[in-house]
C-alpha atoms as a PDB file:
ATOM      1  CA  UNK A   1     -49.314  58.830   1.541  1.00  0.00           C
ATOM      2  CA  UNK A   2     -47.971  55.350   0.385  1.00  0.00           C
ATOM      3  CA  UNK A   3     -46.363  55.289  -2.711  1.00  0.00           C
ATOM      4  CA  UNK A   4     -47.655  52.338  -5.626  1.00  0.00           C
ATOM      5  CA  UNK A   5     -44.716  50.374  -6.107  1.00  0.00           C
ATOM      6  CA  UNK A   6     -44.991  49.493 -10.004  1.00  0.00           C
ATOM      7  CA  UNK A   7     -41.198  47.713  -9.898  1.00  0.00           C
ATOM      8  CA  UNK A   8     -42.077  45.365  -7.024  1.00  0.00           C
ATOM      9  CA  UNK A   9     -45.216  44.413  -8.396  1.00  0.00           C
ATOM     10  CA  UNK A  10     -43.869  43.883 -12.050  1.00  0.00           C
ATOM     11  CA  UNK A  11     -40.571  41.714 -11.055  1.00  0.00           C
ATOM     12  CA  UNK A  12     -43.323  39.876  -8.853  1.00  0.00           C
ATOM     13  CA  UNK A  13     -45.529  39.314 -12.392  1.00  0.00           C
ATOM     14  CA  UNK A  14     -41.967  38.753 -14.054  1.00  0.00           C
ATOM     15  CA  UNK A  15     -40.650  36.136 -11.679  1.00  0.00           C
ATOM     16  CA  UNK A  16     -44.496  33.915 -12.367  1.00  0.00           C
ATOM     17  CA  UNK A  17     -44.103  34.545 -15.905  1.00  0.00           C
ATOM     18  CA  UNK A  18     -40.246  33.241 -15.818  1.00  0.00           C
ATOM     19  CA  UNK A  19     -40.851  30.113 -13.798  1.00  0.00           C
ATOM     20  CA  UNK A  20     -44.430  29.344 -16.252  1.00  0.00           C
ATOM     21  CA  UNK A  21     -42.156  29.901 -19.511  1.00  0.00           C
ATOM     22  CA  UNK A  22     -39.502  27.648 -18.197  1.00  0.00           C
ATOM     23  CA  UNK A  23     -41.829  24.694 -16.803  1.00  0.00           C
ATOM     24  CA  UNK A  24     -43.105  23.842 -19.737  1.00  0.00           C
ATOM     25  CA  UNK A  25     -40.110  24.632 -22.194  1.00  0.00           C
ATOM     26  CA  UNK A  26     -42.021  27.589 -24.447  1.00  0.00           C
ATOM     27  CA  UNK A  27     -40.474  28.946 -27.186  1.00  0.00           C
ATOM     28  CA  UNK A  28     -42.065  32.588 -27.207  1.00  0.00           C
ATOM     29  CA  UNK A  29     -40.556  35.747 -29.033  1.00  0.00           C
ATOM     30  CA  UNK A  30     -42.161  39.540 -29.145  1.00  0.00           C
ATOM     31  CA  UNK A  31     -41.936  41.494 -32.110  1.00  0.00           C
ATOM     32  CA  UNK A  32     -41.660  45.081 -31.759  1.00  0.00           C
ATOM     33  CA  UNK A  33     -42.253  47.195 -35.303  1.00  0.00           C
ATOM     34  CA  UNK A  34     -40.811  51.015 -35.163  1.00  0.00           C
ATOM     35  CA  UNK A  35     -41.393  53.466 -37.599  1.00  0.00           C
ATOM     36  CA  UNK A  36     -39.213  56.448 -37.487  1.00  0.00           C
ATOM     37  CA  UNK A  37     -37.099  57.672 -34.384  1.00  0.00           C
ATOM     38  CA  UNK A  38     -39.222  58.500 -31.439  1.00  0.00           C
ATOM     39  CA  UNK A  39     -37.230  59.468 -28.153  1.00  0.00           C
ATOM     40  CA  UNK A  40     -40.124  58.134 -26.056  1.00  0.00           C
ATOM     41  CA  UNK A  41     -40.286  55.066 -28.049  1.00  0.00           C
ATOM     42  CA  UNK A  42     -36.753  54.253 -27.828  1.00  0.00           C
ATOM     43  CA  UNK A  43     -37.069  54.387 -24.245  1.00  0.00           C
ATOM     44  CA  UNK A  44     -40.036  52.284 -24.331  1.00  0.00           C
ATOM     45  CA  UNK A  45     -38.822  49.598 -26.550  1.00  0.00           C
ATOM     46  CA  UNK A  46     -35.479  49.684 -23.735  1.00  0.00           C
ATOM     47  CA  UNK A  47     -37.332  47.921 -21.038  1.00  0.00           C
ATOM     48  CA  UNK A  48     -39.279  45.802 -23.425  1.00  0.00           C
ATOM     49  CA  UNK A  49     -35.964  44.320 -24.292  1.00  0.00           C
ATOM     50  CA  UNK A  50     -35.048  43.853 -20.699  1.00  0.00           C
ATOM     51  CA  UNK A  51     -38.135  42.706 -19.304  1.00  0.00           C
ATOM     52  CA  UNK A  52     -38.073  39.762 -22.466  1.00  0.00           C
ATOM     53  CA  UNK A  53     -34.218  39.008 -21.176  1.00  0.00           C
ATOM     54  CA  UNK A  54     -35.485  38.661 -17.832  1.00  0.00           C
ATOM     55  CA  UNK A  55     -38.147  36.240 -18.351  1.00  0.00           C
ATOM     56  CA  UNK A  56     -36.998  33.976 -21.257  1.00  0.00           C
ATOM     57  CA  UNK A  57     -38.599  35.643 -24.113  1.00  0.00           C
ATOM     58  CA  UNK A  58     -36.671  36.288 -27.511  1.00  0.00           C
ATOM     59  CA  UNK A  59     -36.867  40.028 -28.756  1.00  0.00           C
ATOM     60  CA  UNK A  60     -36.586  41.152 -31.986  1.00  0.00           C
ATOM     61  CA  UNK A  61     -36.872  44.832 -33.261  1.00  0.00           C
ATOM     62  CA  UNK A  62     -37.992  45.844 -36.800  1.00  0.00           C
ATOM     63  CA  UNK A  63     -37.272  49.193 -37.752  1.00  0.00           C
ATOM     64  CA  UNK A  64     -38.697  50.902 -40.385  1.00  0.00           C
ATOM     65  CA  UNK A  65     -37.267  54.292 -41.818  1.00  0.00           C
ATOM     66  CA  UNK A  66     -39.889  57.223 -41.138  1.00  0.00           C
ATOM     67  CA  UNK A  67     -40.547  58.070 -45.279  1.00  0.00           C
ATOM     68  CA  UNK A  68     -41.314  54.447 -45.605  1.00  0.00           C
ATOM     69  CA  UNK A  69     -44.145  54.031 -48.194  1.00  0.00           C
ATOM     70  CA  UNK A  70     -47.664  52.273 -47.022  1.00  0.00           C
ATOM     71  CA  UNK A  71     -46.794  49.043 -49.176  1.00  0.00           C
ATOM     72  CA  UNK A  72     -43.543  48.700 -47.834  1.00  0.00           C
ATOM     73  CA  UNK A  73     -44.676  48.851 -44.630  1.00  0.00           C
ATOM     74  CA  UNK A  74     -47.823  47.069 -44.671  1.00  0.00           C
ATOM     75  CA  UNK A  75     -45.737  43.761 -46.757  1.00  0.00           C
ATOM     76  CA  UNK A  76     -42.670  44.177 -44.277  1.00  0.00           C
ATOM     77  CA  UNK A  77     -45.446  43.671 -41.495  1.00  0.00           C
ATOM     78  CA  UNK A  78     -47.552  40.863 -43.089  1.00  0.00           C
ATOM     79  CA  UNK A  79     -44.009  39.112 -42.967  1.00  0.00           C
ATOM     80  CA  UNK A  80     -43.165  39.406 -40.076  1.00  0.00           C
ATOM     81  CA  UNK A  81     -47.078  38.789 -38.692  1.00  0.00           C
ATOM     82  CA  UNK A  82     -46.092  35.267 -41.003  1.00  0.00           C
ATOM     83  CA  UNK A  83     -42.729  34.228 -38.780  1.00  0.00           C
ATOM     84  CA  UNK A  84     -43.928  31.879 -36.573  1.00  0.00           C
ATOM     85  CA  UNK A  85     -40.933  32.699 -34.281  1.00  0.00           C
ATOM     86  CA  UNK A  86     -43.179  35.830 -32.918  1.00  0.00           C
ATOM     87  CA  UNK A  87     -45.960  34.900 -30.795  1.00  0.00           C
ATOM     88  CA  UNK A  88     -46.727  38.594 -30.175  1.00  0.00           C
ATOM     89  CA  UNK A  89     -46.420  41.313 -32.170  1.00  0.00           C
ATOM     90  CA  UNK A  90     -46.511  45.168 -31.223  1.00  0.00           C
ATOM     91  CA  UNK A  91     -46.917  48.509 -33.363  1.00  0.00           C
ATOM     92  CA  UNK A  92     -44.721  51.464 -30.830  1.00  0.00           C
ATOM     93  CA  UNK A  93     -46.717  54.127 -31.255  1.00  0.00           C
ATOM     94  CA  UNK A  94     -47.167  57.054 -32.146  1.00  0.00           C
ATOM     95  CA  UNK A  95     -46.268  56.464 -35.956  1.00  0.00           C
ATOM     96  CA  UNK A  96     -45.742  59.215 -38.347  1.00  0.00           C
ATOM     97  CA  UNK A  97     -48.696  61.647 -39.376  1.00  0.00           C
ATOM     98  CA  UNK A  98     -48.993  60.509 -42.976  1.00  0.00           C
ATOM     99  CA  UNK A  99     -50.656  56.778 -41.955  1.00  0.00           C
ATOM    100  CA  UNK A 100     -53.763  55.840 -40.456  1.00  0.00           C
ATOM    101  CA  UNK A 101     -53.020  54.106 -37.370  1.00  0.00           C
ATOM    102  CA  UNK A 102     -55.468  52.066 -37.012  1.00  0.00           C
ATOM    103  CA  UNK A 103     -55.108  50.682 -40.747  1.00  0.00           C
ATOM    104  CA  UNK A 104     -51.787  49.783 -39.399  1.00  0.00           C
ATOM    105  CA  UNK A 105     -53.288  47.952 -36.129  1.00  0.00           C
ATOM    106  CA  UNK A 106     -55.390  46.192 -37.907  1.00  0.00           C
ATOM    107  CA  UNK A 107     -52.878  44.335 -39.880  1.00  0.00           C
ATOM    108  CA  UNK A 108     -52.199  42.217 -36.162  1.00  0.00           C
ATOM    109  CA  UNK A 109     -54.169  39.289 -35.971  1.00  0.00           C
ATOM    110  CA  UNK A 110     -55.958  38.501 -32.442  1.00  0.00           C
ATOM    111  CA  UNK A 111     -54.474  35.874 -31.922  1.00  0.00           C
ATOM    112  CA  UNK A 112     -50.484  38.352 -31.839  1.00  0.00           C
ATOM    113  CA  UNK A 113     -52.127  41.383 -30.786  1.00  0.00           C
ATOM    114  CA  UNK A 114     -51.359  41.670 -26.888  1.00  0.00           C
ATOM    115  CA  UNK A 115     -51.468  45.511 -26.963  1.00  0.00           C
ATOM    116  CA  UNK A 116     -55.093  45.099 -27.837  1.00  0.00           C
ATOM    117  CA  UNK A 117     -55.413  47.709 -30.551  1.00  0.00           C
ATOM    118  CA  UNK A 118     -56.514  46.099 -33.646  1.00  0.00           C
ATOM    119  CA  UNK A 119     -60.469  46.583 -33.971  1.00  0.00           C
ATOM    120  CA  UNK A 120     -61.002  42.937 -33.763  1.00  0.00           C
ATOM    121  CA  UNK A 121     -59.300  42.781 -30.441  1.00  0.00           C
ATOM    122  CA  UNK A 122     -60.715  46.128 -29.144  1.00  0.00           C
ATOM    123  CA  UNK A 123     -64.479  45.107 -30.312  1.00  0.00           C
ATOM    124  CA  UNK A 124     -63.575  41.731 -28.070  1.00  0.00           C
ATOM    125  CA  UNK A 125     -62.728  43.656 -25.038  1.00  0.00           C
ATOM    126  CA  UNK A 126     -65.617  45.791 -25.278  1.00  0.00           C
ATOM    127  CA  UNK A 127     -67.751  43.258 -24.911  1.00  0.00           C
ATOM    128  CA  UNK A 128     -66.320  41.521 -22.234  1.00  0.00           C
ATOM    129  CA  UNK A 129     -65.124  38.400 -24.776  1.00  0.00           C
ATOM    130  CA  UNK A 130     -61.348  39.389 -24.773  1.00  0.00           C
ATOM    131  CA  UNK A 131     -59.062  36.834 -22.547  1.00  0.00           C
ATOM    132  CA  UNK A 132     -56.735  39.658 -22.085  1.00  0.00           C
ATOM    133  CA  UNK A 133     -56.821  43.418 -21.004  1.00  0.00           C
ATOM    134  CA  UNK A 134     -55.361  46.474 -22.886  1.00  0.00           C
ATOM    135  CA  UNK A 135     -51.746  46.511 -20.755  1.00  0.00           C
ATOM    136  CA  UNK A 136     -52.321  50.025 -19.287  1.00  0.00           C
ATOM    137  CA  UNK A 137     -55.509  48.590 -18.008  1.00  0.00           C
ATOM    138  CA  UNK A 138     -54.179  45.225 -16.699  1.00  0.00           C
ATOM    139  CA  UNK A 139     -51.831  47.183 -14.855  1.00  0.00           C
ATOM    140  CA  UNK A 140     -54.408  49.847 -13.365  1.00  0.00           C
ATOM    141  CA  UNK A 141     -55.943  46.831 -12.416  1.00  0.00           C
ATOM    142  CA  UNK A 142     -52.933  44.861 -10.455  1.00  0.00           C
ATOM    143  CA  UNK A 143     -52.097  48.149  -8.865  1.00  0.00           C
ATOM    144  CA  UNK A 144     -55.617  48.694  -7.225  1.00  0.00           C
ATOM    145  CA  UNK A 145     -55.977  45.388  -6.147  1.00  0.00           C
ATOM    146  CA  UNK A 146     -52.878  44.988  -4.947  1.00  0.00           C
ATOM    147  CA  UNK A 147     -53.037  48.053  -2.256  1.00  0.00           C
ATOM    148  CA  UNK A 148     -56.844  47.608  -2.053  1.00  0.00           C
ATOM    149  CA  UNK A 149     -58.362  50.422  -3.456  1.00  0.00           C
ATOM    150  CA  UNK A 150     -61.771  50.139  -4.213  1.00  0.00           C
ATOM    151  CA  UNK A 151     -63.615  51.035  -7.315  1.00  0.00           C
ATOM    152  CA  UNK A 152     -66.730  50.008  -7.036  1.00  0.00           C
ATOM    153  CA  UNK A 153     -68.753  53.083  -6.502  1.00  0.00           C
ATOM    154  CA  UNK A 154     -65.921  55.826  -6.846  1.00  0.00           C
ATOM    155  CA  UNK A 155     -65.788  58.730  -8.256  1.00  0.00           C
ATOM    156  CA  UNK A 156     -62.648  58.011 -11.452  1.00  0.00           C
ATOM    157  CA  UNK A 157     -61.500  61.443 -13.580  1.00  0.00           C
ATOM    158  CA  UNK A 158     -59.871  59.455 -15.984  1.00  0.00           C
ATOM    159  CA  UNK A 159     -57.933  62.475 -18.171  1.00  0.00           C
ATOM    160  CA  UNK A 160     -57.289  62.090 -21.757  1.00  0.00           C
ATOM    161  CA  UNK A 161     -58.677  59.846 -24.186  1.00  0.00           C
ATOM    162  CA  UNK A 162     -56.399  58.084 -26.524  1.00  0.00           C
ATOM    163  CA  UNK A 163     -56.255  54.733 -27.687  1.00  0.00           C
ATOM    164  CA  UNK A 164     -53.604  53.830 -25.351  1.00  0.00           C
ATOM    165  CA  UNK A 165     -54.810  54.676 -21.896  1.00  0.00           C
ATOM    166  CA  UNK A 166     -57.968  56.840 -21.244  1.00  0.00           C
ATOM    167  CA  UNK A 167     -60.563  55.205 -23.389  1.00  0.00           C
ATOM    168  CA  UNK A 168     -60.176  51.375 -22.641  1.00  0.00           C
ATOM    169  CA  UNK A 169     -59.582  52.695 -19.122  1.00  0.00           C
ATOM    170  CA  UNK A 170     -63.197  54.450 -18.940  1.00  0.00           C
ATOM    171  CA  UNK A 171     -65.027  51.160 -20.494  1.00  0.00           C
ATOM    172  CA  UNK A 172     -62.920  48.952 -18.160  1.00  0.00           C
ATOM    173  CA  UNK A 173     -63.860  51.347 -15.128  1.00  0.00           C
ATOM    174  CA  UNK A 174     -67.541  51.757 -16.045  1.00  0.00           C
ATOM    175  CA  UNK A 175     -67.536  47.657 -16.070  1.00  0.00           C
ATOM    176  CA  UNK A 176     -66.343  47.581 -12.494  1.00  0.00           C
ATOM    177  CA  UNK A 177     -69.410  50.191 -11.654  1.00  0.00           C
ATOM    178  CA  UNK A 178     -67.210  53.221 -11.348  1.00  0.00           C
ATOM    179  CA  UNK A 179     -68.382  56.854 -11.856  1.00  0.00           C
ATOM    180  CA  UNK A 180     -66.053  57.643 -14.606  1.00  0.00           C
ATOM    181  CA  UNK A 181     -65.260  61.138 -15.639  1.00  0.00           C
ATOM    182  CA  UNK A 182     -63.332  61.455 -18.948  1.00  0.00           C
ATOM    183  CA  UNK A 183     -61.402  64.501 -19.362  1.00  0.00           C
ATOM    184  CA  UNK A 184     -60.214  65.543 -22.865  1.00  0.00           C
ATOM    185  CA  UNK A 185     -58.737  69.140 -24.297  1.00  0.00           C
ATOM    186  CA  UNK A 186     -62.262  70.493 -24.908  1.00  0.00           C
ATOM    187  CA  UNK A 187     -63.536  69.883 -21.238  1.00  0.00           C
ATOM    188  CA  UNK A 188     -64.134  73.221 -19.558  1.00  0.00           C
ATOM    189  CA  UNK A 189     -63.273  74.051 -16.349  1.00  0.00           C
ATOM    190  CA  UNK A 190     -61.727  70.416 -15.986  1.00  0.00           C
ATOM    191  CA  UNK A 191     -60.884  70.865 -12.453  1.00  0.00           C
ATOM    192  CA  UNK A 192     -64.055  71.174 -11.333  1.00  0.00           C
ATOM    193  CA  UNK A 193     -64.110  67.248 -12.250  1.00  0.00           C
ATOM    194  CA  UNK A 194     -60.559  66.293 -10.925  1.00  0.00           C
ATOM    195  CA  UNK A 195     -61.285  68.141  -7.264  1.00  0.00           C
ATOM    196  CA  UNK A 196     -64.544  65.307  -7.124  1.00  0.00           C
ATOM    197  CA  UNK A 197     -62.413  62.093  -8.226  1.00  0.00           C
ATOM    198  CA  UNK A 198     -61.390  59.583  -5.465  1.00  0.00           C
ATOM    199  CA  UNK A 199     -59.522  58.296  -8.028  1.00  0.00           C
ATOM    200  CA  UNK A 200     -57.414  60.147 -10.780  1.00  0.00           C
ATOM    201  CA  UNK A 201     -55.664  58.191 -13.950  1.00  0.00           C
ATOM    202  CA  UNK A 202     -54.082  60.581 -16.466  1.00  0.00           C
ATOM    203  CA  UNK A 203     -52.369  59.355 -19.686  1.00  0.00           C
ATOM    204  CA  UNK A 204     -51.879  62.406 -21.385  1.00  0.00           C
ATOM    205  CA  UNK A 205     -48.374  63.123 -21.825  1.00  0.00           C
ATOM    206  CA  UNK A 206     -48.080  66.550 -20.502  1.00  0.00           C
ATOM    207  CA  UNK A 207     -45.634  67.534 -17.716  1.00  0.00           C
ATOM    208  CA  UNK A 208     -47.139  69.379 -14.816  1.00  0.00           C
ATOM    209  CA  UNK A 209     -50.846  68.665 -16.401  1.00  0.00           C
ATOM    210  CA  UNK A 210     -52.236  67.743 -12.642  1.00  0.00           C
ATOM    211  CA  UNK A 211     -51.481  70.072  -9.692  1.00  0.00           C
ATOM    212  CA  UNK A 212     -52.188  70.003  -6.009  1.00  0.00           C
ATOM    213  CA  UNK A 213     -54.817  72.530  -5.998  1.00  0.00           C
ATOM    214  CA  UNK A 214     -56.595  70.131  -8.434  1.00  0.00           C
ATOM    215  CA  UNK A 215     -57.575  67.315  -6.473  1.00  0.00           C
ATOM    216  CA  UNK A 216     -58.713  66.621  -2.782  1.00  0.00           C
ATOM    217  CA  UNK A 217     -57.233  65.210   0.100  1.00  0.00           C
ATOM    218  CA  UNK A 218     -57.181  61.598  -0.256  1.00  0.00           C
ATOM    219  CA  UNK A 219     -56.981  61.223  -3.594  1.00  0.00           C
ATOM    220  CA  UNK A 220     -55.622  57.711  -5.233  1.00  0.00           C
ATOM    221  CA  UNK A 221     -53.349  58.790  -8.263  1.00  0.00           C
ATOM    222  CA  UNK A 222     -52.375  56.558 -11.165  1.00  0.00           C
ATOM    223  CA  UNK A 223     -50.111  58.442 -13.415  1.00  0.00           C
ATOM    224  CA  UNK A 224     -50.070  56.906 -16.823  1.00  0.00           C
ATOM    225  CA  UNK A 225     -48.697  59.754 -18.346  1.00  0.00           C
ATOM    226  CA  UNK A 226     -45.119  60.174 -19.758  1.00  0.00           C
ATOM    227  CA  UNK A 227     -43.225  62.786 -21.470  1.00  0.00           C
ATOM    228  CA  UNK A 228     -39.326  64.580 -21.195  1.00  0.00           C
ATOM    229  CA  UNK A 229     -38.634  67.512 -19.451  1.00  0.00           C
ATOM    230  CA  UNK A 230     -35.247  68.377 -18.624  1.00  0.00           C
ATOM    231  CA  UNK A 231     -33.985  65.529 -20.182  1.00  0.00           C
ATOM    232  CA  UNK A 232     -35.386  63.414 -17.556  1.00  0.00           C
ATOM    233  CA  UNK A 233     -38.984  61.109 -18.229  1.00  0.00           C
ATOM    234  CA  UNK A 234     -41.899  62.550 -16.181  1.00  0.00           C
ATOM    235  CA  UNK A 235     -45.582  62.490 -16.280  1.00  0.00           C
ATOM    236  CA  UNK A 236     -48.562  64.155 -16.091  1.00  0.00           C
ATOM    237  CA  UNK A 237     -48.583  64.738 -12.013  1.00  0.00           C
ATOM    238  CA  UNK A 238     -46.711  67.141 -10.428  1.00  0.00           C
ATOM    239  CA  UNK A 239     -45.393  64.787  -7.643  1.00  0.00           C
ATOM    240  CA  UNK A 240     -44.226  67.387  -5.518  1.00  0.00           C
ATOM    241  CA  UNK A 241     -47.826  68.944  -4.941  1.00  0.00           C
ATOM    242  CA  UNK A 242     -50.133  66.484  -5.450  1.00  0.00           C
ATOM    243  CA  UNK A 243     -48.121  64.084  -3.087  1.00  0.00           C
ATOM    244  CA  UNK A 244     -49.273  66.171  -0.354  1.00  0.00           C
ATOM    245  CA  UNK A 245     -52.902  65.838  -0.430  1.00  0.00           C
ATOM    246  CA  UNK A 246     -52.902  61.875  -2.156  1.00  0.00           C
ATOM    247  CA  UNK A 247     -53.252  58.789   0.027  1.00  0.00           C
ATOM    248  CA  UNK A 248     -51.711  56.886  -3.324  1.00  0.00           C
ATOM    249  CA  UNK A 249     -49.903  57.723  -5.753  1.00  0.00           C
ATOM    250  CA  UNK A 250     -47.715  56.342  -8.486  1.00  0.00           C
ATOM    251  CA  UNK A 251     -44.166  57.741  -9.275  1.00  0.00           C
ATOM    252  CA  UNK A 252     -42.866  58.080 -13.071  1.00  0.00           C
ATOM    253  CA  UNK A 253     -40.581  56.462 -13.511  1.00  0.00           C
ATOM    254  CA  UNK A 254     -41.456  53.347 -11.853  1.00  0.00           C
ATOM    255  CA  UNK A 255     -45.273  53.387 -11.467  1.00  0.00           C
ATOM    256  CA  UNK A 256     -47.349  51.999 -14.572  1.00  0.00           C
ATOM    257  CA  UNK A 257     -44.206  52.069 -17.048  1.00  0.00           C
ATOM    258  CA  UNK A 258     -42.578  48.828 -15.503  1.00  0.00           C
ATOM    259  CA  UNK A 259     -46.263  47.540 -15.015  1.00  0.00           C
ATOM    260  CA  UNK A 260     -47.530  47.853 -18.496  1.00  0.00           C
ATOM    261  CA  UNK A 261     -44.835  46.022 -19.982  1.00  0.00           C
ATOM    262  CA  UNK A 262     -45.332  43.108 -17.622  1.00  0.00           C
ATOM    263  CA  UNK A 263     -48.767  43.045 -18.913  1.00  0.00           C
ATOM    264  CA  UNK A 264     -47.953  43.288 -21.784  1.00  0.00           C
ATOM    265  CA  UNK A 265     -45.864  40.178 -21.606  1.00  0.00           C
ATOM    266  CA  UNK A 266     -48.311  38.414 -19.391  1.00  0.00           C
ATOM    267  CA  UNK A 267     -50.967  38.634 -22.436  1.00  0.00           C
ATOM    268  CA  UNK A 268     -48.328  37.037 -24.671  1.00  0.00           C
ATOM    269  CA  UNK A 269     -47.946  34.085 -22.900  1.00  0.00           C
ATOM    270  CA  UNK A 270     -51.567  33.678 -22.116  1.00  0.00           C
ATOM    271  CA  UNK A 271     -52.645  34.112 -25.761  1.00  0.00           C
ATOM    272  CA  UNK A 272     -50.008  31.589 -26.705  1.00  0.00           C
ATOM    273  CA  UNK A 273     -51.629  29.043 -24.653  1.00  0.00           C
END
């Protein structure tokens, strides 16, 4: 079982993006918006400070209260979708219940969005006319490649569905001529799907959601899923069991977190140029 090393491969995205950014003297800040006081979140928006530190890239955090009215928030982020000082521009989700999320997406222009979530940008990657992937699936992407695992042809249980991880993840899977399996709360007798997959990606955000006697020997695992339990950030795989039977496998922390955000920062300096 070899363990896919998300750290190694992001510092190694980190250190190109670094010595780009200080070639040719750019001037690039990220924007992240918060509304309310997620735990996960705050955790999130952590590393995306660290990772901008790292390569050269000013960060700035707006914070909105979690009451905050529509109009507030949509003028506070027209503003700050205005300063030319942020080149891209990122909604942490999940926001409060009482908006539409992708009303508040959509207020990113192309041209800033480098999660890929406004329905401009999504529409582009759907049809193969985006020059930038969703970062969950840029990083499922490096990650394969990197130790070699083929998709072409595979059986993929991609569990969950959200906006986030599992959906662009099927489209971008089908693309590469995968046999995708999507998994959602409604599937019945969802291991009967999981046990087939050469290939697993979950991005649910349940602890414990995947267990050994869920997938067969040989298995590649990409754990996108994160949640707290214990006071400690896990995801959806229990490591412990499943690491028995997988050939790969990434750990949380330290699998596709670290990855994503390099992505993430990758797309901002590409869609800057």
């Amino acid at each position: 079982m070899k363990i896919l090393n998300g750290i190694k491969l992001a510092n190694e995205i980190l250190e190109r993006l670094s010595k780009k950014i200080k070639s040719r003297h750019l001037k690039l800040g990220l924007a992240v918006i918060l509304v309310g006081d997620n735990p996960i979140s705050k955790i999130y928006i952590r590393q995306k400070e660290k990772t901008c530190l790292k390569t050269g890239i000013l960060f700035r955090l707006f914070k909105f209260p979690v009451k905050v009215s529509w109009q507030k928030l949509k003028a506070g982020i027209q503003d700050i979708v205005q300063d030319p000082d942020n080149s891209g521009i990122i909604i942490q989700l999940p926001l409060p219940q009482n908006f539409n999320t992708q009303e508040v997406l959509n207020l990113i222009p192309p041209g800033k969005d480098i999660d890929v979530l406004s329905e401009i940008s999504l529409g582009k990657f759907y049809t193969g006319n985006l020059p930038i992937l969703p970062p969950t699936v840029a990083s499922a992407s490096y990650l394969l490649k990197k130790y070699k695992i083929k998709v072409r042809g595979k059986n993929v249980a991609v569990t969950g569905a959200g906006r986030l991880v599992g959906y662009p993840l099927a489209v971008w899977l089908l693309r590469q001529k995968a046999t995708v399996s999507t998994i959602n709360e409604f599937t019945k007798d969802a291991s009967s799907f999981t046990k087939k997959a050469d290939i697993l990606i979950s991005g649910v955000g349940k602890p414990d959601l995947i267990r050994g006697n869920m997938v067969k020997n040989g298995v590649a695992i990409i754990d996108a899923g994160t949640s707290i339990k214990n006071g400690r950030l896990v995801g959806d795989v229990d490591f412990k069991s499943v690491a028995k039977k997988a050939s790969y496998i990434t750990p949380v922390p330290g699998g596709v977190g670290p990855m994503t955000v390099a992505c993430l920062l990758e797309n901002l300096v590409k869609l800057h140029r």
